[in-house]
N, C-alpha and C. Protein backbone atom coordinates (compact mmCIF):
# COMPACT_ATOMS: atom_id res chain seq x y z
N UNK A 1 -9.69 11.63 3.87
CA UNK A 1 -8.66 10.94 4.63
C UNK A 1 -7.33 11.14 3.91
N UNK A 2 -6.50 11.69 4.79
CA UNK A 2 -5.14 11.68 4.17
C UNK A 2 -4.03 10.81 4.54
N UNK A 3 -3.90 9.98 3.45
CA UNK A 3 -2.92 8.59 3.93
C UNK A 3 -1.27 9.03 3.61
N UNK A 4 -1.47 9.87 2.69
CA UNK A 4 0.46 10.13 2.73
C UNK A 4 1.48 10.27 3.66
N UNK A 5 0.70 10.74 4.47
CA UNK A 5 1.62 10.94 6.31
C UNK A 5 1.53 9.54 6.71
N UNK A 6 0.97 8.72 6.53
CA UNK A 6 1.48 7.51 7.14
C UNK A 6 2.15 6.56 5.76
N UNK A 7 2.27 7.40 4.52
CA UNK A 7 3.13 6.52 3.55
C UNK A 7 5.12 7.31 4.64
N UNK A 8 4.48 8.65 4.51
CA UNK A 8 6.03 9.07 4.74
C UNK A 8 6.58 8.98 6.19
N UNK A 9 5.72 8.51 7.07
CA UNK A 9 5.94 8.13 7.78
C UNK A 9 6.66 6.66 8.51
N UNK A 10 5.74 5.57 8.11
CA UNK A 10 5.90 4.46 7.83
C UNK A 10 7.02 3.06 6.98
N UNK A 11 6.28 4.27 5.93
CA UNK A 11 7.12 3.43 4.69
C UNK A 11 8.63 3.98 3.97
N UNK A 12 8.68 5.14 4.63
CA UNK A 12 9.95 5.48 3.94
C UNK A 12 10.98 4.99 5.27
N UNK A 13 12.53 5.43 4.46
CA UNK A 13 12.75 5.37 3.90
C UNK A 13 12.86 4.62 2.38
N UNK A 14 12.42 3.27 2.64
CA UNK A 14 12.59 2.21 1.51
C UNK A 14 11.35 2.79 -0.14
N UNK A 15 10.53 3.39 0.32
CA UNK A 15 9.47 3.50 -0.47
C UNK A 15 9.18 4.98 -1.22
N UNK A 16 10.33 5.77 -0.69
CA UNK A 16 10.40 6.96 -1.05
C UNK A 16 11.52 7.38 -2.12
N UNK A 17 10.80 8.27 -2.64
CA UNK A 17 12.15 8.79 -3.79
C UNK A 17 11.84 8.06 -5.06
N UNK A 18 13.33 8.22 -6.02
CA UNK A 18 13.27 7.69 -7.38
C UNK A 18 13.69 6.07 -7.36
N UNK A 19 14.40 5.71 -6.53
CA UNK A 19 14.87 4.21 -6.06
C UNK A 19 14.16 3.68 -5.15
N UNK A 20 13.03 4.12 -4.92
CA UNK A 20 12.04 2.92 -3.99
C UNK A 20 12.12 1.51 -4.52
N UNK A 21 12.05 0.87 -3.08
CA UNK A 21 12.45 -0.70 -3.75
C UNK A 21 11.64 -1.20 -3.93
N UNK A 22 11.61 -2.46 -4.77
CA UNK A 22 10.52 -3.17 -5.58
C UNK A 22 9.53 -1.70 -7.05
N UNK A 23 10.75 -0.36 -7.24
CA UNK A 23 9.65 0.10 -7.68
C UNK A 23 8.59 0.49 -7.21
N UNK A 24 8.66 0.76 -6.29
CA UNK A 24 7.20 1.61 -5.38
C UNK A 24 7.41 2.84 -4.58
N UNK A 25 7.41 3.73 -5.38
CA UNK A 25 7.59 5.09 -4.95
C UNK A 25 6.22 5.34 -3.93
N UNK A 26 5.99 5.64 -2.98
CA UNK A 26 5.22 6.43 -2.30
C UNK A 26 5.37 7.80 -1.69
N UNK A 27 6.61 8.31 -2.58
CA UNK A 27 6.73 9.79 -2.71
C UNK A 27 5.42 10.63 -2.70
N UNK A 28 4.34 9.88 -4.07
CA UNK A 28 3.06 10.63 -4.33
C UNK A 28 2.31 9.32 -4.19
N UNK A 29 1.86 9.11 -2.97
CA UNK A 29 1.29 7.98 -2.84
C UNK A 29 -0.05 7.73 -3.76
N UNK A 30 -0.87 8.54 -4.15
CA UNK A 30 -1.91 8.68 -5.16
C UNK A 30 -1.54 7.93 -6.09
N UNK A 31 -0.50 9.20 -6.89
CA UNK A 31 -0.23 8.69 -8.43
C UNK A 31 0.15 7.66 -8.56
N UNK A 32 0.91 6.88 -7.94
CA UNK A 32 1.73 5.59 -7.72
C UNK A 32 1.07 4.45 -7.29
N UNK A 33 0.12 4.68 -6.69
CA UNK A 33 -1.08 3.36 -6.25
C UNK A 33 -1.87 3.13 -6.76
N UNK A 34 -2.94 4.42 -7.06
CA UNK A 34 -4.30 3.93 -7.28
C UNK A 34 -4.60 3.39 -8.59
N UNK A 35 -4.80 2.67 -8.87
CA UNK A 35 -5.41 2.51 -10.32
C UNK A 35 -4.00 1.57 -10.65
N UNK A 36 -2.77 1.29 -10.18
CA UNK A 36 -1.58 0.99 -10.67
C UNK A 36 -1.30 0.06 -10.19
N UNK A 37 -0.92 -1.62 -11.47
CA UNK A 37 -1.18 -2.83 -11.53
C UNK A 37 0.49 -2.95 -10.63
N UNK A 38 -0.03 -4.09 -9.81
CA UNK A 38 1.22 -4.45 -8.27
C UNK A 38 2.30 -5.20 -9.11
N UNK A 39 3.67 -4.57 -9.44
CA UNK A 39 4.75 -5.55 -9.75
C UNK A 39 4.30 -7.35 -9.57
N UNK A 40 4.19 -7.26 -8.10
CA UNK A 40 4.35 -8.53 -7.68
C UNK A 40 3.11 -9.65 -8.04
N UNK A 41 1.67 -8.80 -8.50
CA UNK A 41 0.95 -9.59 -8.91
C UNK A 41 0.25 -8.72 -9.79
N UNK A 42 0.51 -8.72 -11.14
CA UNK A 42 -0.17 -7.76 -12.20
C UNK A 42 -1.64 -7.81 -12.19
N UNK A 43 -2.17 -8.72 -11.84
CA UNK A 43 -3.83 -8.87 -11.54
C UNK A 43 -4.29 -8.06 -10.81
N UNK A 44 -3.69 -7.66 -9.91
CA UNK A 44 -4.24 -7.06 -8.74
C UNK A 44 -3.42 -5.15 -9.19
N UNK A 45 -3.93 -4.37 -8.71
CA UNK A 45 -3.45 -2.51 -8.30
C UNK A 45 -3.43 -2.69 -7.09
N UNK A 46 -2.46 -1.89 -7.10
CA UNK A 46 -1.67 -1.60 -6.05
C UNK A 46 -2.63 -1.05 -4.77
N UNK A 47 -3.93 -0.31 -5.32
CA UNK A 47 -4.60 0.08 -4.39
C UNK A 47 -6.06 0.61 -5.71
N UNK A 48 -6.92 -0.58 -5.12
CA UNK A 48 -8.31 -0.62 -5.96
C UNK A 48 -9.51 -0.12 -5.30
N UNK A 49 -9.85 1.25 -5.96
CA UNK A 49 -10.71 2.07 -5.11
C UNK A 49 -12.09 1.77 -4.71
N UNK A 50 -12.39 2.05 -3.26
CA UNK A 50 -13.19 1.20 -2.92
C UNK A 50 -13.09 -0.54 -2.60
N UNK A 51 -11.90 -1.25 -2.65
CA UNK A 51 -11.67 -2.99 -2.61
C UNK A 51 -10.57 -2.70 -1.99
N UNK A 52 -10.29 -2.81 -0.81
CA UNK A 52 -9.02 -3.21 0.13
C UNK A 52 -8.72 -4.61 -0.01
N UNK A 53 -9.72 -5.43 0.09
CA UNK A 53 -9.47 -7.22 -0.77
C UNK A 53 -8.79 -7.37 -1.89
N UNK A 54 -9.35 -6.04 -2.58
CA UNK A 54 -8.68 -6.21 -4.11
C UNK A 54 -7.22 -4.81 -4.27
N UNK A 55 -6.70 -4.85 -3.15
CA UNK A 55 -5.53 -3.86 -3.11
C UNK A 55 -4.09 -4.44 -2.69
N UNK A 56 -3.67 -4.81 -3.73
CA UNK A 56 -1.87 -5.30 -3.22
C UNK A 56 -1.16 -4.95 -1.72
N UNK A 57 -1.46 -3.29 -2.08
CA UNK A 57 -0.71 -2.46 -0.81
C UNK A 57 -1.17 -3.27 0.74
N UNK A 58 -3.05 -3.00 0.67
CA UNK A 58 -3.71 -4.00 1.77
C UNK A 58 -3.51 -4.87 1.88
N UNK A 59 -2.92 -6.24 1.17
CA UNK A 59 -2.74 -7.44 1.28
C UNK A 59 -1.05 -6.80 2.19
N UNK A 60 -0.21 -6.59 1.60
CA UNK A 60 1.62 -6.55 1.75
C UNK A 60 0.84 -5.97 3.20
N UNK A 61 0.36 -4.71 3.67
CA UNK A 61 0.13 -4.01 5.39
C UNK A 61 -0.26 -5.11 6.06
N UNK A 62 -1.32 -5.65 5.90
CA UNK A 62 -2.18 -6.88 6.66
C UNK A 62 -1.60 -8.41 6.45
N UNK A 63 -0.49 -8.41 5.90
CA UNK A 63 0.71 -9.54 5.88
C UNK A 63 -0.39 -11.24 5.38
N UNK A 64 -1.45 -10.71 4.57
CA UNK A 64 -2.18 -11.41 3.51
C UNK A 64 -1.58 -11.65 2.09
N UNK A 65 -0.70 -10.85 1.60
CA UNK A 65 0.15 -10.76 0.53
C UNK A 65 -0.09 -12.41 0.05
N UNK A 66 0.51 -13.68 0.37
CA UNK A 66 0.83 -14.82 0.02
C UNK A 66 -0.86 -15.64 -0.44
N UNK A 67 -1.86 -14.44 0.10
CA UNK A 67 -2.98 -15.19 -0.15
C UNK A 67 -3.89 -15.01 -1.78
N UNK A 68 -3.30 -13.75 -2.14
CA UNK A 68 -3.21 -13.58 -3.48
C UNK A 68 -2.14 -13.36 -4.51
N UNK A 69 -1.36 -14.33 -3.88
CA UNK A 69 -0.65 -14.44 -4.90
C UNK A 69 1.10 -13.81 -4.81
N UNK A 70 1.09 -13.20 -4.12
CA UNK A 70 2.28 -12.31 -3.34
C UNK A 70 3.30 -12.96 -2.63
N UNK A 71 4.38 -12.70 -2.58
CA UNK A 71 5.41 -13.22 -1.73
C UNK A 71 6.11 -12.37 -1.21
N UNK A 72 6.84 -12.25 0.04
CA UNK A 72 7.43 -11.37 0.30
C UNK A 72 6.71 -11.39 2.09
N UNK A 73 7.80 -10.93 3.00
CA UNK A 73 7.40 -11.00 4.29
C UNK A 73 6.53 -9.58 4.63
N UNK A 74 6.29 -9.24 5.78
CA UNK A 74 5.02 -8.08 6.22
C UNK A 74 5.98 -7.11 6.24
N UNK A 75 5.11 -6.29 5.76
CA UNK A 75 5.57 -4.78 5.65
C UNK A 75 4.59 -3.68 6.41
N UNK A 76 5.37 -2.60 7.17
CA UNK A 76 6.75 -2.03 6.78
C UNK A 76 7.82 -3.11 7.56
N UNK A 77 9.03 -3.33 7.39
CA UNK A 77 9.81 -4.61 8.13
C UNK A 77 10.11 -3.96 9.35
N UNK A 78 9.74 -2.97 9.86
CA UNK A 78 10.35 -2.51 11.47
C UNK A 78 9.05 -2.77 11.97
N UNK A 79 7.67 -3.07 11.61
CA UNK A 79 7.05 -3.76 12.27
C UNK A 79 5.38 -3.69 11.84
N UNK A 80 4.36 -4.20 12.20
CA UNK A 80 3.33 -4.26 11.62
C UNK A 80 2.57 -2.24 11.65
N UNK A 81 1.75 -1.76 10.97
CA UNK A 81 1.21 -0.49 11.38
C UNK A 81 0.21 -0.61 12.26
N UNK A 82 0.20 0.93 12.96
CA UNK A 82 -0.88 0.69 14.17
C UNK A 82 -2.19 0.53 13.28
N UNK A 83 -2.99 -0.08 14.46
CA UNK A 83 -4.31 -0.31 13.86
C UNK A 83 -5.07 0.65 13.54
N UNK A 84 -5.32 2.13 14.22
CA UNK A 84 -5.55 3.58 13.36
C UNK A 84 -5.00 3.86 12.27
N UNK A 85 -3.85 3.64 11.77
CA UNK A 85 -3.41 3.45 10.45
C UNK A 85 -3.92 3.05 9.55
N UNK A 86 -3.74 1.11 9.83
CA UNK A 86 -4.63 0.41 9.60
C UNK A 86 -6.06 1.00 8.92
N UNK A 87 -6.84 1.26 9.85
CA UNK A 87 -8.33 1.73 10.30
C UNK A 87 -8.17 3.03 8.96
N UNK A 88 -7.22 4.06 8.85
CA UNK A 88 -6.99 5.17 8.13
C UNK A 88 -6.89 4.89 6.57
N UNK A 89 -5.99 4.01 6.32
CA UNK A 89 -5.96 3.18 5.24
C UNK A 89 -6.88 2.79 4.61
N UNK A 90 -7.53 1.63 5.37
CA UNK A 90 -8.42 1.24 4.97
C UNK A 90 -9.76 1.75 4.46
N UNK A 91 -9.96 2.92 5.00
CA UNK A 91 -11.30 3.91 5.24
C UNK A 91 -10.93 4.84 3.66
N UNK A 92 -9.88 5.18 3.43
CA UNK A 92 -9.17 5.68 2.22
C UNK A 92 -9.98 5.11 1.14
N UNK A 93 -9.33 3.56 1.39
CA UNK A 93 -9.49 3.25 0.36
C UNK A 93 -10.70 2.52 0.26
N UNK A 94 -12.09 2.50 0.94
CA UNK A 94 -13.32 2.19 0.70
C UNK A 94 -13.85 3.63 0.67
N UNK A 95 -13.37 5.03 0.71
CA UNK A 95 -14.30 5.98 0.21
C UNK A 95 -13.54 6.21 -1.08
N UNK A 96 -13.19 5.35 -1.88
CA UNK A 96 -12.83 5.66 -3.20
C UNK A 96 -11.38 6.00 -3.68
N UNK A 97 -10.37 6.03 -2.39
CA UNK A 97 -8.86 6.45 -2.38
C UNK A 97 -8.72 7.77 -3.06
N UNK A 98 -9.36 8.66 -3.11
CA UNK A 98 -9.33 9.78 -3.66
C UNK A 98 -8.28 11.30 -3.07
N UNK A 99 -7.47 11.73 -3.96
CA UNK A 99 -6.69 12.24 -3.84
C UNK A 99 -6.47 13.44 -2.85
């Protein structure tokens, strides 16, 4: 599953490049997620392979963010992602988020 087309799709402009905000480049959505502890709640990575429960990114898409710990309104802010996205995402990251 390849999720970067819906990082560069989706999430940029704000999330792309060297000035992504909050610090979250999804330039290389891999290197930058997986395994990599969430600004907003150091407990949690940004995206925990195999645990969408246990993935920052999944909480901030699915506008759960505030339930572990997160603040901040749903993202991307032009509006929620489609549910194939969703569905794409998610599937990512329960076969291991692998590159």
């Amino acid at each position: 599953v390849d999720v970067q087309q819906i990082w560069n799709n989706s999430c940029g402009p704000c999330h792309l490049g060297v000035s992504a905000a909050g610090g979250l480049s999804l330039t290389d959505g891999y290197a930058n997620t997986v395994g990599v502890p969430s600004g907003d709640v150091p407990t949690l990575y940004q995206i925990t392979p195999g645990r969408p429960v246990d993935s920052y990114i999944w909480a901030t898409l699915t506008n759960t963010r505030a339930q572990v710990g997160g603040a901040g309104g749903p993202m991307p802010p032009s509006g929620p992602l489609s549910p194939s996205d969703l569905d794409l995402i998610e599937t990512w990251i329960l076969q291991g988020a692998v590159q």
